[in-house]
C-alpha atoms as a PDB file:
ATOM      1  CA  UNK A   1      52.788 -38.820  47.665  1.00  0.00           C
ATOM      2  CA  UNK A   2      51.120 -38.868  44.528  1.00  0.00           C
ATOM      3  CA  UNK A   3      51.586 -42.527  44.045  1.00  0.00           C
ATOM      4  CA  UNK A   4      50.438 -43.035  47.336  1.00  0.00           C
ATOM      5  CA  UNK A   5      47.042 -41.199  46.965  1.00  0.00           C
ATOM      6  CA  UNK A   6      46.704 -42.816  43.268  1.00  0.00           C
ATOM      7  CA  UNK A   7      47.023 -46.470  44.884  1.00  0.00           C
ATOM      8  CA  UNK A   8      44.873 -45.305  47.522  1.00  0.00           C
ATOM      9  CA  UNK A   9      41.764 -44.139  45.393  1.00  0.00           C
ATOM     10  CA  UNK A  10      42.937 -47.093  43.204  1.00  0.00           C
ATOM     11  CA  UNK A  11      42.394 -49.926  45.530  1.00  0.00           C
ATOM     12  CA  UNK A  12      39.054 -47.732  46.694  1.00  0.00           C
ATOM     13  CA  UNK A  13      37.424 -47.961  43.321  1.00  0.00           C
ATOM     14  CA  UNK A  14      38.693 -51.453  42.411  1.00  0.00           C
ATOM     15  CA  UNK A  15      37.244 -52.633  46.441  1.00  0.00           C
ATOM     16  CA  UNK A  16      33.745 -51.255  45.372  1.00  0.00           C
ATOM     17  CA  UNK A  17      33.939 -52.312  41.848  1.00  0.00           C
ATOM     18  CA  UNK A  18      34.730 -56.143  43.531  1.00  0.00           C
ATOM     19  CA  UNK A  19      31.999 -55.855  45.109  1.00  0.00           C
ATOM     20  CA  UNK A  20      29.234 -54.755  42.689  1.00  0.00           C
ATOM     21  CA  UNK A  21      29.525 -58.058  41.244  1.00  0.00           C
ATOM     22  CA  UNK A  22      26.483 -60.146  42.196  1.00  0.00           C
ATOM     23  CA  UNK A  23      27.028 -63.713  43.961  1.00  0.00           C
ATOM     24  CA  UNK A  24      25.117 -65.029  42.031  1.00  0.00           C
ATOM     25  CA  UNK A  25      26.185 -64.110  38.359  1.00  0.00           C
ATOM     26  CA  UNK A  26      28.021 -67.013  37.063  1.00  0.00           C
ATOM     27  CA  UNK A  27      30.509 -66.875  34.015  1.00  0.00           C
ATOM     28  CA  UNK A  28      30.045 -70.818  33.287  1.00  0.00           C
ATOM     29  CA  UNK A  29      26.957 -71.406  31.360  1.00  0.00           C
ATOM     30  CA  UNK A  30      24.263 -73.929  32.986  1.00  0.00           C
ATOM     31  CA  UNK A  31      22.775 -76.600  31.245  1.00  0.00           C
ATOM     32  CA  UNK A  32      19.216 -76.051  29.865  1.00  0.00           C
ATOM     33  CA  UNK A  33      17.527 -79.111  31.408  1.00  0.00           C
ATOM     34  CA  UNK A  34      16.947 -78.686  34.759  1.00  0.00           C
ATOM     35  CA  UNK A  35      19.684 -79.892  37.399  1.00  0.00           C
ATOM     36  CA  UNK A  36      19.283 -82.094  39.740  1.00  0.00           C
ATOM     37  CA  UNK A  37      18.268 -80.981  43.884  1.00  0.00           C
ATOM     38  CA  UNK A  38      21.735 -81.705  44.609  1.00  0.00           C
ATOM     39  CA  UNK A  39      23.221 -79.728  41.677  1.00  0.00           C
ATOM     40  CA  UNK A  40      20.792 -76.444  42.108  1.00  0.00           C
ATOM     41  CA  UNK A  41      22.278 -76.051  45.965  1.00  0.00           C
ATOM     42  CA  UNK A  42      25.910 -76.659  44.427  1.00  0.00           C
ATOM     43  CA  UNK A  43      26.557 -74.799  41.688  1.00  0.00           C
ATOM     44  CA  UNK A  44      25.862 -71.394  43.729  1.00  0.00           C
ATOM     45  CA  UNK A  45      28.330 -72.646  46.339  1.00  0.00           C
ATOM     46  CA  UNK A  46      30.978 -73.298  43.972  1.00  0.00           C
ATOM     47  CA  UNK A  47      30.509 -69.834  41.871  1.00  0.00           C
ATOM     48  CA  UNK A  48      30.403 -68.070  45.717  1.00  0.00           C
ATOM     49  CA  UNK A  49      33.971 -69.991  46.254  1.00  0.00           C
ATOM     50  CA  UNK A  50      35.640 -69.287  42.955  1.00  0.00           C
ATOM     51  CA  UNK A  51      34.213 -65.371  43.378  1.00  0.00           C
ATOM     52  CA  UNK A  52      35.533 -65.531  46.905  1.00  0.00           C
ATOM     53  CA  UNK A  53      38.960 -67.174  45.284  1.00  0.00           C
ATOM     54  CA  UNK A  54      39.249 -64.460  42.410  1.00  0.00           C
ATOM     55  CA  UNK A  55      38.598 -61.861  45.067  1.00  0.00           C
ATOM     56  CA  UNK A  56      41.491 -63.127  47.203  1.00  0.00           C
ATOM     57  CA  UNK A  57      43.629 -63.361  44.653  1.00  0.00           C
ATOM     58  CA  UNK A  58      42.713 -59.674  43.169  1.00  0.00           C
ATOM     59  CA  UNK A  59      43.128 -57.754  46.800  1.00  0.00           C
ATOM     60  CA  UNK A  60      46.549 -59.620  47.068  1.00  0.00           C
ATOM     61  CA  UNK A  61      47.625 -58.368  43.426  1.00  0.00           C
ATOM     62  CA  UNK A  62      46.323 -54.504  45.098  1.00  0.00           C
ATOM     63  CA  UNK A  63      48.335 -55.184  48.257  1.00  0.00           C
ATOM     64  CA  UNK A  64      51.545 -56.017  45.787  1.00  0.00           C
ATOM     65  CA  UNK A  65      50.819 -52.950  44.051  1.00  0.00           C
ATOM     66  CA  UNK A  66      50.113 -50.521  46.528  1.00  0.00           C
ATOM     67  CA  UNK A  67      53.514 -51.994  48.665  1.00  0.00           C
ATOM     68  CA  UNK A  68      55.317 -51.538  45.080  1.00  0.00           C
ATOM     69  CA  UNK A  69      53.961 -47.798  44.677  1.00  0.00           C
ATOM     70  CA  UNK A  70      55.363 -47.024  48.325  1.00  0.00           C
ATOM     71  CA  UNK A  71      58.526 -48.443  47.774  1.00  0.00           C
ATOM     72  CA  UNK A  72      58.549 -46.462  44.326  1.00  0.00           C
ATOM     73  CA  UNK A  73      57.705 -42.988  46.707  1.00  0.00           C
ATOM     74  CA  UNK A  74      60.005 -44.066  49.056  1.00  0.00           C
ATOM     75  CA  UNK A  75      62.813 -44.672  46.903  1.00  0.00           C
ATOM     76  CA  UNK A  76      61.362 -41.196  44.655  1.00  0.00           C
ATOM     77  CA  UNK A  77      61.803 -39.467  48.186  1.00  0.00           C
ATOM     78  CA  UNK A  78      65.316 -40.166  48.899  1.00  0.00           C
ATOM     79  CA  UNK A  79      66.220 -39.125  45.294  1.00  0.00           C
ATOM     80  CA  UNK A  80      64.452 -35.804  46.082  1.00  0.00           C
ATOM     81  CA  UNK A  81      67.139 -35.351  49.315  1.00  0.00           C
ATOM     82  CA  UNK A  82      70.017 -36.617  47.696  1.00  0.00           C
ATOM     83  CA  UNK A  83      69.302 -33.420  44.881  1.00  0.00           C
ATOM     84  CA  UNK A  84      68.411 -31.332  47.780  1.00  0.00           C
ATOM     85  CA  UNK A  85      71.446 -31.988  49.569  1.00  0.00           C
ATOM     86  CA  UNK A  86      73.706 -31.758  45.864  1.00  0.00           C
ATOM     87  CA  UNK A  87      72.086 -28.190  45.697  1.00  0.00           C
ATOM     88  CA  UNK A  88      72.952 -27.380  48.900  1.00  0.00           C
ATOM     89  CA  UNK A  89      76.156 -28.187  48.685  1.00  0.00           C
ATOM     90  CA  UNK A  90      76.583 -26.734  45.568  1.00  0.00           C
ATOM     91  CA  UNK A  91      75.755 -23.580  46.729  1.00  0.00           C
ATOM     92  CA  UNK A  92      78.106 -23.975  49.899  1.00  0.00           C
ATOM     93  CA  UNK A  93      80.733 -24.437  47.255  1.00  0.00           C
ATOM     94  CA  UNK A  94      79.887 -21.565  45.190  1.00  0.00           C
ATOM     95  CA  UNK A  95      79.848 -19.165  48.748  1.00  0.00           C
ATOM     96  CA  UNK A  96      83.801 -20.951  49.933  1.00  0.00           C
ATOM     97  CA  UNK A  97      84.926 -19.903  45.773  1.00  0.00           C
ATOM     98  CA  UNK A  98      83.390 -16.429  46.652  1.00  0.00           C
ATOM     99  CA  UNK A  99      85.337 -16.121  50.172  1.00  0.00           C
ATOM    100  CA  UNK A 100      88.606 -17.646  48.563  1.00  0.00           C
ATOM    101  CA  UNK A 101      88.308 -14.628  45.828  1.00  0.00           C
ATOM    102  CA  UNK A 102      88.064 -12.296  48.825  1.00  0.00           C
ATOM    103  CA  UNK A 103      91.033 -13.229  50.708  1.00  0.00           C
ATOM    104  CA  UNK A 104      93.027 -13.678  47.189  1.00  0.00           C
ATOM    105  CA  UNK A 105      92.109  -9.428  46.796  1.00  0.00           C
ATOM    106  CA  UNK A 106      92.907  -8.934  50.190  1.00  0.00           C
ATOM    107  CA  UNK A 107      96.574 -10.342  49.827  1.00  0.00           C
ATOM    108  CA  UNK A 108      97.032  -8.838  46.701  1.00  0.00           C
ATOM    109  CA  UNK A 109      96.140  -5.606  48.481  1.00  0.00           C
ATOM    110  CA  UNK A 110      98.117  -6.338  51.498  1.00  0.00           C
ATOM    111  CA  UNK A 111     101.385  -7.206  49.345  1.00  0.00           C
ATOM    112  CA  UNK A 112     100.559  -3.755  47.202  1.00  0.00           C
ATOM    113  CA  UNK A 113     100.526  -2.128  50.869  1.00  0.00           C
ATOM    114  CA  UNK A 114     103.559  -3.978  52.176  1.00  0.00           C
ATOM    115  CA  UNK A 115     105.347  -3.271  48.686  1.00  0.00           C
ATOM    116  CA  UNK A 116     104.467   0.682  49.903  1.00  0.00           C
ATOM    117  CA  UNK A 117     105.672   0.449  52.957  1.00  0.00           C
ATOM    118  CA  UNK A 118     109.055  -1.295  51.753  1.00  0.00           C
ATOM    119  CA  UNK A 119     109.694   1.385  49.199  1.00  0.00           C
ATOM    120  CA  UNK A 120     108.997   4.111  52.181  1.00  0.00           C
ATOM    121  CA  UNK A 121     111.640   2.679  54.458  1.00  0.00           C
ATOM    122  CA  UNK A 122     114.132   2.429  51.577  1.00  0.00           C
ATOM    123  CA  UNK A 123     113.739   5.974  50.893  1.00  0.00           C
ATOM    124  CA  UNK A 124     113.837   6.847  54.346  1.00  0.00           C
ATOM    125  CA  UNK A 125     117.126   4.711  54.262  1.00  0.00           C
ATOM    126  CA  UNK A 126     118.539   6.836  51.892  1.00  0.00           C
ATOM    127  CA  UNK A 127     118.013   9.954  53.698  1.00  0.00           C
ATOM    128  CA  UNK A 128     119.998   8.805  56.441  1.00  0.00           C
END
């Protein structure tokens, strides 16, 4: 969940930093002399469109990443219930090793007891 909440705020500060960037700020330097009336009206259109393009391009790198970061928590998630399960059955283990160490006494007592009762009847036997 971590990773979720990180891509989250991630993709929440990288949306409003997107957006802080004026429409009209242009990265490609404009001639000195005046342009044309044709030229003034176009250049703004074609900085809006390559703004418009760059932000297209960066919210579909976000969605990538944010789908990758799931698929990381998802994938992080079923490694946390396969060790959840190992340590569970680990400990059912441990708890049949514990019962098979009971019933090993037990017949150890219950041959002692038979092993009693054998040497009673033969020296009963000999009495008669």
């Amino acid at each position: 969940s971590f990773f979720f909440f990180f891509s989250l705020f991630f993709h929440r500060d990288y949306y409003k930093m997107s957006r802080k960037i004026p429409p009209n700020a242009s990265s490609i330097p404009t001639p000195s002399s005046s342009p044309a009336v044709g030229q003034r009206s176009i250049q703004p259109m074609l900085q809006q469109e390559r703004e418009k393009e760059k932000e297209k391009t960066m919210e579909a790198s976000m969605q990538a990443i944010v789908q990758a970061i799931q698929n990381m928590q998802t994938k992080i998630d079923k490694i946390d219930n396969i060790e959840r399960n190992t340590e569970n059955t680990e400990k059912r283990t441990e708890n049949m090793e514990k019962r098979i160490e009971n019933m090993e006494k037990r017949l150890e007592e219950a041959d002692a007891k038979i092993g009693n009762l054998q040497q009673m009847l033969q020296q009963y036997d000999v009495y008669i």
